[in-house]
N, C-alpha and C. Protein backbone atom coordinates (compact mmCIF):
# COMPACT_ATOMS: atom_id res chain seq x y z
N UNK A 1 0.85 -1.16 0.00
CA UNK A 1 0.00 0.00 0.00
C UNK A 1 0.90 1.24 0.00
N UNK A 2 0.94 2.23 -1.17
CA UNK A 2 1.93 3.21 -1.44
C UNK A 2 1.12 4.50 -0.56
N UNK A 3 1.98 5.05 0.42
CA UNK A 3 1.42 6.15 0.80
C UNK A 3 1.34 5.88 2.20
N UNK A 4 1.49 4.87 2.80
CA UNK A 4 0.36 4.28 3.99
C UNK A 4 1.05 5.07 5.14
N UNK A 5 0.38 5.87 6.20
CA UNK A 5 1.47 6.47 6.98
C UNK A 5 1.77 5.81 8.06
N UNK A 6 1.44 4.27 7.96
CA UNK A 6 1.58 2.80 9.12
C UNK A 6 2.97 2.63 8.42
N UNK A 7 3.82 2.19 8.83
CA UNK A 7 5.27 2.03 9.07
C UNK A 7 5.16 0.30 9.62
N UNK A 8 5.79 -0.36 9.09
CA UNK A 8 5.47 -1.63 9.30
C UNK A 8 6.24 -1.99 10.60
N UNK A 9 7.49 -1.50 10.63
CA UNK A 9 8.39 -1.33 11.98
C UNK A 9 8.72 -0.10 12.24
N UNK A 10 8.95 0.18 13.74
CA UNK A 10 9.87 1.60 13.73
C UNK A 10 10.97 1.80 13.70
N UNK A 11 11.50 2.87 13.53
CA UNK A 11 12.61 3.04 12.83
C UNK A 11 14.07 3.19 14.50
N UNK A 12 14.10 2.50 14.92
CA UNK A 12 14.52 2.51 16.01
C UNK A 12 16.14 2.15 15.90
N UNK A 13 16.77 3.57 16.29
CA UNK A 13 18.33 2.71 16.30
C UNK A 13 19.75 2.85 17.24
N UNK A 14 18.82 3.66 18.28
CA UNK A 14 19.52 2.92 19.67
C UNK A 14 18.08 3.16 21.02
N UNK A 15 18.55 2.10 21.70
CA UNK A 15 17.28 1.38 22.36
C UNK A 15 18.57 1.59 24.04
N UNK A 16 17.60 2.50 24.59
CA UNK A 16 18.04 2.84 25.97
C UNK A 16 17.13 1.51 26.97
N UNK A 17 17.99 0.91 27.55
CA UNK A 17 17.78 -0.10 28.42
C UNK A 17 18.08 0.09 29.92
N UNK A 18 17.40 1.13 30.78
CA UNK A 18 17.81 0.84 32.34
C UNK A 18 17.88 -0.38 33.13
N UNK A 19 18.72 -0.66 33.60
CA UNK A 19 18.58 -1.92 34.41
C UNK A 19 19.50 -1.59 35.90
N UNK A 20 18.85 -2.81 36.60
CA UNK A 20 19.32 -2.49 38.01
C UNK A 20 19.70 -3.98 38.75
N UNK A 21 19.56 -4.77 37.39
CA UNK A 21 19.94 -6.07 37.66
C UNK A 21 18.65 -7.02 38.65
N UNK A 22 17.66 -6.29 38.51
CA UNK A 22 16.90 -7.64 39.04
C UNK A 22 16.07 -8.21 38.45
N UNK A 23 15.12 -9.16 39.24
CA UNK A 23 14.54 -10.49 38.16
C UNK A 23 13.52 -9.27 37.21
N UNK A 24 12.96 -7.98 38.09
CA UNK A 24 12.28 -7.44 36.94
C UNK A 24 12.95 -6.88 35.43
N UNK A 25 13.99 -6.71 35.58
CA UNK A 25 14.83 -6.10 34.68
C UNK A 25 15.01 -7.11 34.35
N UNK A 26 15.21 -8.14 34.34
CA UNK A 26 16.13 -9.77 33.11
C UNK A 26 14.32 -10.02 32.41
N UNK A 27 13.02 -9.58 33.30
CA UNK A 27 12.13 -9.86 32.40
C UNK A 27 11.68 -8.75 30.94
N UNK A 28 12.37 -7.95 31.32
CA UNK A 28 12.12 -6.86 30.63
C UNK A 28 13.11 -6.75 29.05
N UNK A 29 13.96 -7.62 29.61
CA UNK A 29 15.20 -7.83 28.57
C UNK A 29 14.64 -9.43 27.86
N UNK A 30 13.71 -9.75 28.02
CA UNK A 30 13.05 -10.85 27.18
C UNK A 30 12.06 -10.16 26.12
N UNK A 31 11.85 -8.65 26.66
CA UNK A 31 10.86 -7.95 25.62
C UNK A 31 11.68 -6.79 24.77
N UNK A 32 12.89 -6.74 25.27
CA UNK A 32 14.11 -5.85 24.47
C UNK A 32 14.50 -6.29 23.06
N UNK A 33 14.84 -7.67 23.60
CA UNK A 33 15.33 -8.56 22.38
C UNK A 33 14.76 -8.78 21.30
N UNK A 34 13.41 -9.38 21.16
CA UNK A 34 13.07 -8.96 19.47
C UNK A 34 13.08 -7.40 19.09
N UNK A 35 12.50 -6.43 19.79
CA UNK A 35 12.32 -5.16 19.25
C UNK A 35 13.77 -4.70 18.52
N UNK A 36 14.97 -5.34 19.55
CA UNK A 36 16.56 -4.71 18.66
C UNK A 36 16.72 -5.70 17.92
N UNK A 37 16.24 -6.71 17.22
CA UNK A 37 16.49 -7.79 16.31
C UNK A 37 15.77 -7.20 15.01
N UNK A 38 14.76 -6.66 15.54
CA UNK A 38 13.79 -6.45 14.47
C UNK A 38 14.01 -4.93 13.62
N UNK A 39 14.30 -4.60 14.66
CA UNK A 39 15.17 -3.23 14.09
C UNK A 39 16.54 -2.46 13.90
N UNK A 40 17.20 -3.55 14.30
CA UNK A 40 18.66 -3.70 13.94
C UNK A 40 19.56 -2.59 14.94
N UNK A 41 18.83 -1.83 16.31
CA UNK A 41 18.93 -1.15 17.06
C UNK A 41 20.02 -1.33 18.00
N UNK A 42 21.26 -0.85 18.14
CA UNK A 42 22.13 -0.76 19.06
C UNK A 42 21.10 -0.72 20.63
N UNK A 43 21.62 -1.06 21.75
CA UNK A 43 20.82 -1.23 22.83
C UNK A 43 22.25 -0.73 24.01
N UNK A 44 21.58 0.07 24.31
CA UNK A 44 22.09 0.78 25.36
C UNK A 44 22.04 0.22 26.86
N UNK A 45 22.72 -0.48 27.66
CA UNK A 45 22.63 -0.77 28.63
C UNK A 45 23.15 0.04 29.73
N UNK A 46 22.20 0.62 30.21
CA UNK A 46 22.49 2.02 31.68
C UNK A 46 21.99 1.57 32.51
N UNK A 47 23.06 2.50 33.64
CA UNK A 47 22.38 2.11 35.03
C UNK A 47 23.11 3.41 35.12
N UNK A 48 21.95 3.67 36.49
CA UNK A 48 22.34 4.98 37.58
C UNK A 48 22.69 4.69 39.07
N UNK A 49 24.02 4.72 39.40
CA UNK A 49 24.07 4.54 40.90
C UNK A 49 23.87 5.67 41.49
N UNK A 50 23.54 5.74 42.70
CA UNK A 50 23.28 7.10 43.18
C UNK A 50 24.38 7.45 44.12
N UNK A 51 25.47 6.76 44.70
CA UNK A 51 26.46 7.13 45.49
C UNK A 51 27.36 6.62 44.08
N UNK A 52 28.44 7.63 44.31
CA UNK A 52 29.49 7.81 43.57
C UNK A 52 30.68 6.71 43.97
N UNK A 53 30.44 5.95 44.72
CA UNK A 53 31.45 5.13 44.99
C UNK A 53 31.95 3.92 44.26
N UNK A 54 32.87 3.50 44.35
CA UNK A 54 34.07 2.48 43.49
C UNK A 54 32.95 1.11 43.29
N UNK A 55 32.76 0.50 44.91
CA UNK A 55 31.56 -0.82 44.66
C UNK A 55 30.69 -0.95 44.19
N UNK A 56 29.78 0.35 43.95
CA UNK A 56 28.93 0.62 43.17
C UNK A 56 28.92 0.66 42.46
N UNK A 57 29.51 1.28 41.49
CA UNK A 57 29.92 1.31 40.32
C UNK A 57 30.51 0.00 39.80
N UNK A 58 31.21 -0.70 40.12
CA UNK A 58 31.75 -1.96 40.21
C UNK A 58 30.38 -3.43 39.81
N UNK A 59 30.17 -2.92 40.82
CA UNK A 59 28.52 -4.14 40.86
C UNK A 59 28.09 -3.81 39.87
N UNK A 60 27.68 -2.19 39.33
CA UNK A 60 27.07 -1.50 38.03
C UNK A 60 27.56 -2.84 36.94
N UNK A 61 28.63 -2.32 37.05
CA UNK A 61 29.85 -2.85 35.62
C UNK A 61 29.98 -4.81 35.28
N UNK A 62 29.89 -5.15 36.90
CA UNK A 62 29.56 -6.55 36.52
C UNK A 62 27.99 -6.69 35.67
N UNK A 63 26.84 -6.16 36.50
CA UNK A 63 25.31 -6.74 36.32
C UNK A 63 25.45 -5.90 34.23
N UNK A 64 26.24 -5.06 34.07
CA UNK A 64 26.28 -4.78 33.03
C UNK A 64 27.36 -5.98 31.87
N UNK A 65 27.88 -6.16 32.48
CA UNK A 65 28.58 -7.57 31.55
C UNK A 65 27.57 -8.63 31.14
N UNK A 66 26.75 -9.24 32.00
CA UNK A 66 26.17 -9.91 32.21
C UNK A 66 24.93 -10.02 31.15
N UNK A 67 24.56 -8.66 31.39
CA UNK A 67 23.27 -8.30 30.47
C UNK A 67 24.05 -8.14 28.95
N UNK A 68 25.15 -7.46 28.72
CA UNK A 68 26.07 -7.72 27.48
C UNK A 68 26.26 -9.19 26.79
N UNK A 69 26.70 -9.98 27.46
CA UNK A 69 26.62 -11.62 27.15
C UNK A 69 25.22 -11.63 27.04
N UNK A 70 24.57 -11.45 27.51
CA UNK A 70 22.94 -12.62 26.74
C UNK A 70 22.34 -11.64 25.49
N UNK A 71 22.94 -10.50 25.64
CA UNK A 71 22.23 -9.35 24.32
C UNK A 71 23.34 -10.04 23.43
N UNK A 72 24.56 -10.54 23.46
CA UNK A 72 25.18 -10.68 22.11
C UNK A 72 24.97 -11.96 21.65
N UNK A 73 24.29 -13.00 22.91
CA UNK A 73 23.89 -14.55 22.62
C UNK A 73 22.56 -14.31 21.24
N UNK A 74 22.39 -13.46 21.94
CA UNK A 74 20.90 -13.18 21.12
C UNK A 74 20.82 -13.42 20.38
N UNK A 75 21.83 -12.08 19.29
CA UNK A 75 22.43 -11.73 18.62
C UNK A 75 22.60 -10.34 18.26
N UNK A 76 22.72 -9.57 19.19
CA UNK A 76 22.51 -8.03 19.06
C UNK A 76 23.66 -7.94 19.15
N UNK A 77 24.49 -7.23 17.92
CA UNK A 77 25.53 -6.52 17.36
C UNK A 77 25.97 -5.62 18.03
N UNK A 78 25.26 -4.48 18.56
CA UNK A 78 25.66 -3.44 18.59
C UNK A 78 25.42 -3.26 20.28
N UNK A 79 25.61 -3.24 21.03
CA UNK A 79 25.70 -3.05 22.75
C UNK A 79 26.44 -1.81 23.13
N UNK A 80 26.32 -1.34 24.17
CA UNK A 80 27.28 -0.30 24.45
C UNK A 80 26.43 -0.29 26.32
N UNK A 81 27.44 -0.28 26.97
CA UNK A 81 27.27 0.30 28.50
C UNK A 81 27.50 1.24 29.10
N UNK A 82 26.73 2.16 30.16
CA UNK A 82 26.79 2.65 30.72
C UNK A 82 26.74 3.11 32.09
N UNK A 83 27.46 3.67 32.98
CA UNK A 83 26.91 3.62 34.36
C UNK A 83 27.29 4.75 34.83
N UNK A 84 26.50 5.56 35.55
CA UNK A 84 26.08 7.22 35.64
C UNK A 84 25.08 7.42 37.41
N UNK A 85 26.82 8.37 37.68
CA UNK A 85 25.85 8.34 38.76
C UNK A 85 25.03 9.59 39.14
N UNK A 86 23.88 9.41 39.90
CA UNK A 86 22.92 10.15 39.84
C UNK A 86 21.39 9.19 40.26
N UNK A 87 20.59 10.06 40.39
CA UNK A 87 19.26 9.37 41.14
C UNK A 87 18.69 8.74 39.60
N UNK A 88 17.89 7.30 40.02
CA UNK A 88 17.54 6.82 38.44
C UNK A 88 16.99 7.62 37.94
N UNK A 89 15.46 7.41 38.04
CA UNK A 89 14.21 8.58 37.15
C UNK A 89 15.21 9.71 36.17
N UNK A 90 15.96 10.92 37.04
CA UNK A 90 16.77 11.88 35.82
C UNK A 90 17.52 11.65 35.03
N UNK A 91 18.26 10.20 35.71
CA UNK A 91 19.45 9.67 35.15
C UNK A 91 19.02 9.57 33.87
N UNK A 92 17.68 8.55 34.07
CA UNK A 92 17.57 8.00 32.99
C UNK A 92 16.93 9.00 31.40
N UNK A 93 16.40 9.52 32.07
CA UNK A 93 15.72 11.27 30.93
C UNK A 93 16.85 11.47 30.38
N UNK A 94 17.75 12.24 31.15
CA UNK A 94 19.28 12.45 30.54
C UNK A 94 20.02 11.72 29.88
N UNK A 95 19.98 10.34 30.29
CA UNK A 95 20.88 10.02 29.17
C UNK A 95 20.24 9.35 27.71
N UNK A 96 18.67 9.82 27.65
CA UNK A 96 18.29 9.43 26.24
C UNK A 96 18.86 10.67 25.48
N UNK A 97 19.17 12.14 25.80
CA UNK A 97 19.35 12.66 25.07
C UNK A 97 20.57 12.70 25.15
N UNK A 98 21.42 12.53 25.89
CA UNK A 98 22.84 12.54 25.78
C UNK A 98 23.85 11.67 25.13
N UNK A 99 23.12 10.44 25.24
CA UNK A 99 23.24 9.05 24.01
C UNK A 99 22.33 8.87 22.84
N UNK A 100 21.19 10.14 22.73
CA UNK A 100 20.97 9.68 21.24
C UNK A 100 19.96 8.58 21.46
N UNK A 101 19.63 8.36 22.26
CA UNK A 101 18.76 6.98 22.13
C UNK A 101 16.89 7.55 21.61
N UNK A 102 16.35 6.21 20.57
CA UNK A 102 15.45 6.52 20.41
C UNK A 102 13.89 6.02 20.85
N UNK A 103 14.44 5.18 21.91
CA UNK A 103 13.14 4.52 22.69
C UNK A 103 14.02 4.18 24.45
N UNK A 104 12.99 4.00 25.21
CA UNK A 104 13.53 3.21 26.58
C UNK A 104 12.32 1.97 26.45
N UNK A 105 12.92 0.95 26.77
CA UNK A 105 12.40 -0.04 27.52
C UNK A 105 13.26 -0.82 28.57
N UNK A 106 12.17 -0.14 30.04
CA UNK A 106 12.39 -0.42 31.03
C UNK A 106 11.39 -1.43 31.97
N UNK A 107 11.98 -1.87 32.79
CA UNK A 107 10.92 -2.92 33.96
C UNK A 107 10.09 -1.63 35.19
N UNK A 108 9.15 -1.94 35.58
CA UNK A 108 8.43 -1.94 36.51
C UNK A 108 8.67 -2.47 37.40
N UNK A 109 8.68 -2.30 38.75
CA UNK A 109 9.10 -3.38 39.91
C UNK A 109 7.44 -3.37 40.12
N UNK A 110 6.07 -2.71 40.29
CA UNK A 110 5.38 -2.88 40.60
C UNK A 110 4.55 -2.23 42.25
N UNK A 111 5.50 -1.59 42.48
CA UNK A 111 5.28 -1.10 43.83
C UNK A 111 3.81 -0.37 43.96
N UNK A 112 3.35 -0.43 44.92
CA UNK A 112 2.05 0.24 45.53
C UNK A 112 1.80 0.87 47.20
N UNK A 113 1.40 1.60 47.31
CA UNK A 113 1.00 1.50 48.64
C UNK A 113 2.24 2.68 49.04
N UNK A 114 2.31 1.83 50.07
CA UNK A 114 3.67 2.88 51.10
C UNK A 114 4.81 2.74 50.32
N UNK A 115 5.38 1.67 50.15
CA UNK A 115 6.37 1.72 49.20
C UNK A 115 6.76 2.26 48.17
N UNK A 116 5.72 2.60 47.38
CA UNK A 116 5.42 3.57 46.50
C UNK A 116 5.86 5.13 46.83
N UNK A 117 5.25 5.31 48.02
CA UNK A 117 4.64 6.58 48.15
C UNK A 117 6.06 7.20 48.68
N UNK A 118 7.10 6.07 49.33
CA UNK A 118 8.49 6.12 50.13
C UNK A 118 9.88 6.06 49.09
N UNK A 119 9.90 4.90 48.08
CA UNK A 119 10.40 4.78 47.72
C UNK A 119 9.95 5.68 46.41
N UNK A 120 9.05 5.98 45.78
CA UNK A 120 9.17 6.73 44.80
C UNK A 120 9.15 5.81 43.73
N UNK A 121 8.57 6.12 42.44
CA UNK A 121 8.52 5.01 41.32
C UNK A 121 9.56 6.10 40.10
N UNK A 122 10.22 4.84 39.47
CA UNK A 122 11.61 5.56 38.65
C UNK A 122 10.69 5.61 37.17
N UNK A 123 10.31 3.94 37.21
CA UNK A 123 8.90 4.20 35.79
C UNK A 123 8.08 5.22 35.70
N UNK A 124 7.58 5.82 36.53
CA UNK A 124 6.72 6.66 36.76
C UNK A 124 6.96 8.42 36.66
N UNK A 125 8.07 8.44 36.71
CA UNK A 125 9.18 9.72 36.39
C UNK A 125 9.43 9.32 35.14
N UNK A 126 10.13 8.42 34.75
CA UNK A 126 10.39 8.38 33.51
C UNK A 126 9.45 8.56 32.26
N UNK A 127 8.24 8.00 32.53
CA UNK A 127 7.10 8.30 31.74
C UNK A 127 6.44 9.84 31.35
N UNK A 128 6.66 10.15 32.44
CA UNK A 128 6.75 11.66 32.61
C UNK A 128 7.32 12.95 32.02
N UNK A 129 8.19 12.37 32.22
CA UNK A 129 9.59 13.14 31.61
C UNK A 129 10.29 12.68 30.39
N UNK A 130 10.10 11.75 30.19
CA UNK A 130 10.99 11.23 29.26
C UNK A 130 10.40 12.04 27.43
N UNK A 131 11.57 12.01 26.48
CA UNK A 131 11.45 12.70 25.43
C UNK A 131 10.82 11.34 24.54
N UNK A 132 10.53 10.78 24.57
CA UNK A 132 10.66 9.62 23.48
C UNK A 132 10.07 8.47 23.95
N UNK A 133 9.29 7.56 23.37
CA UNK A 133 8.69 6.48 22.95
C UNK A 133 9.07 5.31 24.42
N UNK A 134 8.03 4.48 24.80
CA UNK A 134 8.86 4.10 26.15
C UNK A 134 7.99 3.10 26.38
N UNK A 135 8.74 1.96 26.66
CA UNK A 135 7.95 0.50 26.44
C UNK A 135 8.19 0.22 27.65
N UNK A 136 7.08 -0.02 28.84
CA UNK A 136 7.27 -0.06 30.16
C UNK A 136 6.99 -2.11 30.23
N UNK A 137 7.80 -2.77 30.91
CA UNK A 137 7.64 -3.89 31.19
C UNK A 137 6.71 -4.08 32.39
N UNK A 138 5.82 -4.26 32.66
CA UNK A 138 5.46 -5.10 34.24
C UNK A 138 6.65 -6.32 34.71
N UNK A 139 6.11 -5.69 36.23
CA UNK A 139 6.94 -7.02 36.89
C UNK A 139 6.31 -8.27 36.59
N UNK A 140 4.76 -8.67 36.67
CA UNK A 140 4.42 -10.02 36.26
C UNK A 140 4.95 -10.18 34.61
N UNK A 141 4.90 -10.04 33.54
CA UNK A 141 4.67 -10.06 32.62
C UNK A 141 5.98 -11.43 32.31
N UNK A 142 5.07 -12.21 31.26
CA UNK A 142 6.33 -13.41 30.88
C UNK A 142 5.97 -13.58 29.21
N UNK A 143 7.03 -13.74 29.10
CA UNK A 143 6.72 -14.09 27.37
C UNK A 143 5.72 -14.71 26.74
N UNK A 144 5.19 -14.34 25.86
CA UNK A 144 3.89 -15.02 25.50
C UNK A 144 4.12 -16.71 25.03
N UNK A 145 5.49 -16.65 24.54
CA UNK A 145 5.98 -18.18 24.36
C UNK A 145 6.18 -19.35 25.27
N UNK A 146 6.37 -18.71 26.54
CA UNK A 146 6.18 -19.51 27.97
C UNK A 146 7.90 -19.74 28.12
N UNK A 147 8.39 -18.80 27.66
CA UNK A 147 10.25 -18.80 27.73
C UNK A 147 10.06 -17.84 29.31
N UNK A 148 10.73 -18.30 30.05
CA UNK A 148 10.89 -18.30 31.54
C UNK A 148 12.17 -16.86 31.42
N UNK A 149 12.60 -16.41 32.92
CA UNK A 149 13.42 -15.41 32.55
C UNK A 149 14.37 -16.12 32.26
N UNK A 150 14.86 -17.67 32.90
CA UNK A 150 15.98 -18.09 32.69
C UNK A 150 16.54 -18.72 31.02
N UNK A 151 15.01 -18.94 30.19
CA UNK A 151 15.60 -18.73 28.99
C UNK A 151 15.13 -20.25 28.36
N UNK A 152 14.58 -20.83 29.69
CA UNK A 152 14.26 -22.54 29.65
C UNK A 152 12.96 -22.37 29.21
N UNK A 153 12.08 -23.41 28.84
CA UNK A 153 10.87 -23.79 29.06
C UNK A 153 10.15 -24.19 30.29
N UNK A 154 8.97 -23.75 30.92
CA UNK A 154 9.02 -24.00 32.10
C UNK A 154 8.17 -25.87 31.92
């Protein structure tokens, strides 16, 4: 159909990925992976520590290896890491425009209640604020294929 202003894919070609290394974030990186397959999208792997210190940053840099190995098992070409310190929610605003990135997909932990209201939601800022296109994971959410986070069949 000549003209059609439906776009069969988007044109996506770097894919900002916050992570903080937990089981919500490895589920969220089961919904990363086709979108940068499908669009041939470099994938940005960030994190924000909020104390400036060496271990922190450190732990950053391992849980970021980690997520590097299963994005290149994949087969995603193009990876790049980051770790920035600063509170998440701004971190993460900032560095879509500072890296160029043209979508986030991030996890949800799911919080409600007091926890919420204490801890503050980073999804929830980010949605907010953010310049660009933003594929929020739930914490329940599992692949529609029944691929587990660990990658098995359950």
């Amino acid at each position: 159909m000549t003209g059609s202003p439906w776009k069969q894919r988007p044109d996506y070609e770097r894919i900002l990925f916050p992570t903080d290394g937990s089981r919500d974030a490895r589920v969220a990186l089961l919904e990363l992976v086709p979108l940068a397959l499908s669009t041939g999208a470099t994938v940005v792997v960030f994190e924000a520590v909020p104390d400036d210190d060496a271990d922190a940053r450190s732990a950053a840099t391992e849980r970021q290896r980690g997520a590097r190995r299963q994005l290149e098992q994949a087969g995603i070409a193009g990876v790049e890491c980051v770790v920035q310190h600063g509170q998440p929610g701004p971190a993460i605003v900032s560095a879509v425009e500072h890296l160029g990135c043209d979508v986030i997909v991030m996890a949800t932990h799911g919080r409600t209640g007091l926890p919420r209201l204490l801890l503050g939601s980073v999804a929830e800022y980010v949605l907010r604020h953010a310049p660009c296109p933003i594929l929020l994971v739930p914490s329940t959410t599992r692949r529609r294929s029944g691929t587990s986070v660990s990658g098995t069949r359950p």
